[in-house]
PDB file of N, CA and C in Angstrom:
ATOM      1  N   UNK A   1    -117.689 -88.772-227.186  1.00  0.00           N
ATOM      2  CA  UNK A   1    -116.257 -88.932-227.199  1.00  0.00           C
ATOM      3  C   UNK A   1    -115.746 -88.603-228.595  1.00  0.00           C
ATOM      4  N   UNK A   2    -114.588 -88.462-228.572  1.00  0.00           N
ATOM      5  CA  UNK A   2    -114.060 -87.942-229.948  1.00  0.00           C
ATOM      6  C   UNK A   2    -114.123 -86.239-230.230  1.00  0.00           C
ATOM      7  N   UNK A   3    -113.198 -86.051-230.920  1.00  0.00           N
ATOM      8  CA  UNK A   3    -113.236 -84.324-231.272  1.00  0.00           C
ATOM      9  C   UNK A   3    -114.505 -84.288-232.385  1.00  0.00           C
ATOM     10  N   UNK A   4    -115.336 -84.936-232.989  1.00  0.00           N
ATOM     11  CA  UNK A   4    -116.168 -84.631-233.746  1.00  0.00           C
ATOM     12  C   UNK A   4    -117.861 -85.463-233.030  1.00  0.00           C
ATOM     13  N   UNK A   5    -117.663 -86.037-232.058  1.00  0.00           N
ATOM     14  CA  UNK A   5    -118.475 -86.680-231.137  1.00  0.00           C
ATOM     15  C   UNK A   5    -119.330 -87.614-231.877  1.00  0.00           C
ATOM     16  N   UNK A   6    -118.077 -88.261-232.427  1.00  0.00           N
ATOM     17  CA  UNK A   6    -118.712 -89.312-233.507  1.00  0.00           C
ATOM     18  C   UNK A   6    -119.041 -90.846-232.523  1.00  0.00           C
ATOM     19  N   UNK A   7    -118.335 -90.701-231.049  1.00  0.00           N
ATOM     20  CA  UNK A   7    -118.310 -92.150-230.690  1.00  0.00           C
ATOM     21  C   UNK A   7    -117.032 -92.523-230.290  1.00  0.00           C
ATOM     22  N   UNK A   8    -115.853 -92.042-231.185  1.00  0.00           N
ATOM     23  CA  UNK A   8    -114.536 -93.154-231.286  1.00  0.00           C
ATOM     24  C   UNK A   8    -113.521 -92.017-231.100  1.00  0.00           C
ATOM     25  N   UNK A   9    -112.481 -92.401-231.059  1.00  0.00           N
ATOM     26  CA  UNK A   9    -111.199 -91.650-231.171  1.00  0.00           C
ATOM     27  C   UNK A   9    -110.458 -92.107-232.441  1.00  0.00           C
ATOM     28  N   UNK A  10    -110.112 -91.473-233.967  1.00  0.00           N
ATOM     29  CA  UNK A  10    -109.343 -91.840-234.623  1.00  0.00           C
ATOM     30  C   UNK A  10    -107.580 -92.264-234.584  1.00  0.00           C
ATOM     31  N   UNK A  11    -107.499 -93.051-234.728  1.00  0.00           N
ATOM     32  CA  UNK A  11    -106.091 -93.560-234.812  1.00  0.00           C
ATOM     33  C   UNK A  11    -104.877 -92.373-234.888  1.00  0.00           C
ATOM     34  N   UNK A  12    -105.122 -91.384-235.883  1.00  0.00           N
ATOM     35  CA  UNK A  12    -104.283 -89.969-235.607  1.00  0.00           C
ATOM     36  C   UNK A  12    -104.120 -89.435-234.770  1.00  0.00           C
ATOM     37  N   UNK A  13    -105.742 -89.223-234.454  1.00  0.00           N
ATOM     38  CA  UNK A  13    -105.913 -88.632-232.982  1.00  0.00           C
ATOM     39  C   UNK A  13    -105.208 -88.992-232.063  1.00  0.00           C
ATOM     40  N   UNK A  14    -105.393 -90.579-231.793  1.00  0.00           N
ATOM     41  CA  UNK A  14    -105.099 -90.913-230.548  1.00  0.00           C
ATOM     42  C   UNK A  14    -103.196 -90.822-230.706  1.00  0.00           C
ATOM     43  N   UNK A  15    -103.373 -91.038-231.232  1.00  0.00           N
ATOM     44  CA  UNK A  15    -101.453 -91.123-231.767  1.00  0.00           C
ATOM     45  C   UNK A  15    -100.776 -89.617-231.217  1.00  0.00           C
ATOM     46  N   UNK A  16    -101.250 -89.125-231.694  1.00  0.00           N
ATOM     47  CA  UNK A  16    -100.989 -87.384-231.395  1.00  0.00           C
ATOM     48  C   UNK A  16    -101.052 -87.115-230.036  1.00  0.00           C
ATOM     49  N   UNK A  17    -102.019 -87.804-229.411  1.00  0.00           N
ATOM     50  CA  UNK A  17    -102.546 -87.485-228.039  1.00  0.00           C
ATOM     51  C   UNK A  17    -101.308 -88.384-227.358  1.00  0.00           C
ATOM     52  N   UNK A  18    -100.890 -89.084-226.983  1.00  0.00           N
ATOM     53  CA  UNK A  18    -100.221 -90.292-226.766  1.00  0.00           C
ATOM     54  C   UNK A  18     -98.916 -89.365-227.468  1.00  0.00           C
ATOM     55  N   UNK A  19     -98.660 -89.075-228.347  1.00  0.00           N
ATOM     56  CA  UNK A  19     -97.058 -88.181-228.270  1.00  0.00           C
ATOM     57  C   UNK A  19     -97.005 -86.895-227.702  1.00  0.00           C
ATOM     58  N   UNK A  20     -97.875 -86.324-227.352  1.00  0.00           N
ATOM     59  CA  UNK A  20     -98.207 -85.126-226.261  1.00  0.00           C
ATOM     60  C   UNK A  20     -97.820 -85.436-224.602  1.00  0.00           C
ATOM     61  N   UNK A  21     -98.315 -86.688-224.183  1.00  0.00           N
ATOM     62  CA  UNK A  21     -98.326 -87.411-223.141  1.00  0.00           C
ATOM     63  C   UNK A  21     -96.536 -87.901-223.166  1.00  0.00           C
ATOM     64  N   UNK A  22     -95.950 -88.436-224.040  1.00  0.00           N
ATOM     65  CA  UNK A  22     -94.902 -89.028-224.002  1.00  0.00           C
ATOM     66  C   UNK A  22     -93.877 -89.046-225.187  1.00  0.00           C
ATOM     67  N   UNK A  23     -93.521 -88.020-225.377  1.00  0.00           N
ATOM     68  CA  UNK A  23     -92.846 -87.294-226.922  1.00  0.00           C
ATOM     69  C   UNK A  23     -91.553 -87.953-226.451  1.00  0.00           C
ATOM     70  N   UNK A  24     -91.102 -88.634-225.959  1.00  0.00           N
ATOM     71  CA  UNK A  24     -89.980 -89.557-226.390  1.00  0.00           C
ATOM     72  C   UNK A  24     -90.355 -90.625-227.322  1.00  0.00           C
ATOM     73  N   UNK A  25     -91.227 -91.070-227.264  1.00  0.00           N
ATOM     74  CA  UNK A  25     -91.841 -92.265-227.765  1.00  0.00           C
ATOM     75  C   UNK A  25     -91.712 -92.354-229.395  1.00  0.00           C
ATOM     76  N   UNK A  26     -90.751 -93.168-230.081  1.00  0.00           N
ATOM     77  CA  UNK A  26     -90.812 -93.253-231.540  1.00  0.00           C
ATOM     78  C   UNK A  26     -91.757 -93.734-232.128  1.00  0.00           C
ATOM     79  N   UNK A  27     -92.144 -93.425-233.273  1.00  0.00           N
ATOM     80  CA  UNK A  27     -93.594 -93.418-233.999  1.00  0.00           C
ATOM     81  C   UNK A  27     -93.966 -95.133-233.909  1.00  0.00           C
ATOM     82  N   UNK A  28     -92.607 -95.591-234.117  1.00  0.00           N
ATOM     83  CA  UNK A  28     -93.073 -97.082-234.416  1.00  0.00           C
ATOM     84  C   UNK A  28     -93.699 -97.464-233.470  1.00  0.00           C
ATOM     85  N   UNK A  29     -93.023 -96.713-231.951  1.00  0.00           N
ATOM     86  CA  UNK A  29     -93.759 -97.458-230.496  1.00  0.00           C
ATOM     87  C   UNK A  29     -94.980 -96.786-230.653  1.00  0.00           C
ATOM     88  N   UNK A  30     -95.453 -95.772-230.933  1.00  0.00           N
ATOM     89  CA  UNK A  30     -96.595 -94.960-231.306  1.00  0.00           C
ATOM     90  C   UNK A  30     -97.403 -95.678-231.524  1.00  0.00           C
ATOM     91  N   UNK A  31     -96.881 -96.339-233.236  1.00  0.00           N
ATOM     92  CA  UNK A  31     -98.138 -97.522-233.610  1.00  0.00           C
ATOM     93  C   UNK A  31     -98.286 -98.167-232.580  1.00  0.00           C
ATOM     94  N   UNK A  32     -97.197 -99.056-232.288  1.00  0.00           N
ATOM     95  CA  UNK A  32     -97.439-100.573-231.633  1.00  0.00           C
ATOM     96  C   UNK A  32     -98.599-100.131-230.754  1.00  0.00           C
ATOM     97  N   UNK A  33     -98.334 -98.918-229.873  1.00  0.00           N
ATOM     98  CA  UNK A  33     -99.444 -98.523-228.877  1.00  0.00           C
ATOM     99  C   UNK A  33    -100.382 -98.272-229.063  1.00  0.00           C
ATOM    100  N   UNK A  34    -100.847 -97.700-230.018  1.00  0.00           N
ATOM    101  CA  UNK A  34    -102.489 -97.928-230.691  1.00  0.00           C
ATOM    102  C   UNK A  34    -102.565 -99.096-231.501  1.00  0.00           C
ATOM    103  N   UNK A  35    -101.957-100.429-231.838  1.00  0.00           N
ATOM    104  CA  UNK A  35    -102.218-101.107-232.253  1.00  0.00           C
ATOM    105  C   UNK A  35    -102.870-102.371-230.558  1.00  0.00           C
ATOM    106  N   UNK A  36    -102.325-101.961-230.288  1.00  0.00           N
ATOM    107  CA  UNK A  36    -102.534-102.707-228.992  1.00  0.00           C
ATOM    108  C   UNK A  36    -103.805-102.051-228.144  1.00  0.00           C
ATOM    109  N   UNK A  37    -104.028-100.786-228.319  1.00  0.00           N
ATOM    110  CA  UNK A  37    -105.096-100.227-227.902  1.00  0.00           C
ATOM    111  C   UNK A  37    -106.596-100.496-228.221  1.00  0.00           C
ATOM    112  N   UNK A  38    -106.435-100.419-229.826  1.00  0.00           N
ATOM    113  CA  UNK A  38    -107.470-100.634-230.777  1.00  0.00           C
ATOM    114  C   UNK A  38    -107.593-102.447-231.196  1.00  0.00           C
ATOM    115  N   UNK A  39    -108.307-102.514-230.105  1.00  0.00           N
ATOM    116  CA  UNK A  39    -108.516-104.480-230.267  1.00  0.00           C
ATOM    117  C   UNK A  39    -108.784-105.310-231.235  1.00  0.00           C
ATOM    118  N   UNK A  40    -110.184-104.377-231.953  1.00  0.00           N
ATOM    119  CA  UNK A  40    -110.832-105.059-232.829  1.00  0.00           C
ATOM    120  C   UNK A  40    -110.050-104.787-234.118  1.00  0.00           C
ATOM    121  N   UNK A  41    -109.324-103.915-234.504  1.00  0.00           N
ATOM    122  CA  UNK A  41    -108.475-103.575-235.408  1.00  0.00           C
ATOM    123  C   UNK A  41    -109.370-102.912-236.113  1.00  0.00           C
ATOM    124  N   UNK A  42    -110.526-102.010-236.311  1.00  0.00           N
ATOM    125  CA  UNK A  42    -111.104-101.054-236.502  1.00  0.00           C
ATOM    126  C   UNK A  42    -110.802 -99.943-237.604  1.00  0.00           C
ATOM    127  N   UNK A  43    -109.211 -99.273-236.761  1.00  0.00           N
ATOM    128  CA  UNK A  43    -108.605 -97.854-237.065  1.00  0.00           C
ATOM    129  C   UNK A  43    -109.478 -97.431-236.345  1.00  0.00           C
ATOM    130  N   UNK A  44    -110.229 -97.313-235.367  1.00  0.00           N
ATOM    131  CA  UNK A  44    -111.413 -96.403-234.832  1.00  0.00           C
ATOM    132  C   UNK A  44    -110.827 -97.007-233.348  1.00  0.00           C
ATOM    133  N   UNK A  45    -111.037 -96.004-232.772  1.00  0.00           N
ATOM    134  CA  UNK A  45    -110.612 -96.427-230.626  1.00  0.00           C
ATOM    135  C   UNK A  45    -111.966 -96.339-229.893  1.00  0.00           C
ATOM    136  N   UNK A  46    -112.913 -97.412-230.120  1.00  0.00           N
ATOM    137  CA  UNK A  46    -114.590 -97.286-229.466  1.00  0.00           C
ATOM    138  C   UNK A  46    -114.457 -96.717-227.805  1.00  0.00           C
ATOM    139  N   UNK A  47    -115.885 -96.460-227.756  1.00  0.00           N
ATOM    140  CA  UNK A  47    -115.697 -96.332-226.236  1.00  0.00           C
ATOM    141  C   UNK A  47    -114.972 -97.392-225.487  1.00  0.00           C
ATOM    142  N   UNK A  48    -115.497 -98.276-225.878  1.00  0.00           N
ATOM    143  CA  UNK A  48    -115.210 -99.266-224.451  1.00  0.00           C
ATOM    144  C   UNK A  48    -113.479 -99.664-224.449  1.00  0.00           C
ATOM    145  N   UNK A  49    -112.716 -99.938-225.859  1.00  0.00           N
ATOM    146  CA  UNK A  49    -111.380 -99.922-226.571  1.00  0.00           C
ATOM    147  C   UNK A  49    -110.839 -98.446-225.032  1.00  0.00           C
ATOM    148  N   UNK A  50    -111.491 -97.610-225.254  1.00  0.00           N
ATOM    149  CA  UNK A  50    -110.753 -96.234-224.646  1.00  0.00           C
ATOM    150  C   UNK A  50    -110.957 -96.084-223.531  1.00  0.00           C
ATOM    151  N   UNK A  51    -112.398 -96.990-222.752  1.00  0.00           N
ATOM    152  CA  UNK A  51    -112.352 -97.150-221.159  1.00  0.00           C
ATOM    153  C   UNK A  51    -111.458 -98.278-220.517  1.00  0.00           C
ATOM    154  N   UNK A  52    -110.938 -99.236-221.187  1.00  0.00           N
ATOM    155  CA  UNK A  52    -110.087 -99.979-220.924  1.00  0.00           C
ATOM    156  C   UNK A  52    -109.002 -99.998-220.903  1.00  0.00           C
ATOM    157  N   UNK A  53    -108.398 -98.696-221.743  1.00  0.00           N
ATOM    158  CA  UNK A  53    -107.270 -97.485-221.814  1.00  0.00           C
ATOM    159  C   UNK A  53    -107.472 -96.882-220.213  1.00  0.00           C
ATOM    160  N   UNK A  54    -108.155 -96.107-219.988  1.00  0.00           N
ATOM    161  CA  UNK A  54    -108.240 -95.334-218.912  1.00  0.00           C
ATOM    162  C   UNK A  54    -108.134 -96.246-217.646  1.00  0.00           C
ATOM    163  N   UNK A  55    -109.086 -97.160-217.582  1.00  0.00           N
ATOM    164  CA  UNK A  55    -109.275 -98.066-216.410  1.00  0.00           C
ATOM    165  C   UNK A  55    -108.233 -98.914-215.992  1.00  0.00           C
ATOM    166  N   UNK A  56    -106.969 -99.133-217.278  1.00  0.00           N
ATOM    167  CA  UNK A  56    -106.126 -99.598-217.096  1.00  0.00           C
ATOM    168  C   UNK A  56    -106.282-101.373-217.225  1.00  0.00           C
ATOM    169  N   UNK A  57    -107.228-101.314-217.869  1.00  0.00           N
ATOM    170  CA  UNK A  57    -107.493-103.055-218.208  1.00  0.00           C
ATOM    171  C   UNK A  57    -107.081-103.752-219.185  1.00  0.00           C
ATOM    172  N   UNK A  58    -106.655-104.644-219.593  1.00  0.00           N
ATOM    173  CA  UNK A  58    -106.048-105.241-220.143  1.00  0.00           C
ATOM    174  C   UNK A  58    -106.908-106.453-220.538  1.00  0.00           C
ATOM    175  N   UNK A  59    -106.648-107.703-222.035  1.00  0.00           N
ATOM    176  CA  UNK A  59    -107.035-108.375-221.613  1.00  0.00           C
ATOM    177  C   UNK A  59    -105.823-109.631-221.866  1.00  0.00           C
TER     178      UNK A  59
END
């Protein structure tokens, strides 16, 4: 996973990806949404952080 297949998705990354998906979205909601994404508070989006994205899980 990741563009360098390090494992994770970087916080830019995912940010970028996520305003591609929904370019209304102001940066601040941007953060909030990878802040809420990224659990452990990292800056890094782990696998499991990004299957729980996809799967739609919450906790």
């Amino acid at each position: 996973m990741g563009l360098q297949g390090n494992g994770y998705i970087s916080r830019p990354t995912l940010k970028a990806l996520l305003h591609e998906i929904a370019d209304d979205l102001t940066d601040q909601q941007l953060e909030e949404a990878v802040d809420e994404i990224d659990e452990d508070g990292s800056g890094k989006i782990e696998f499991e952080e990004f299957w729980e994205l996809m799967a739609g899980e919450s906790d």
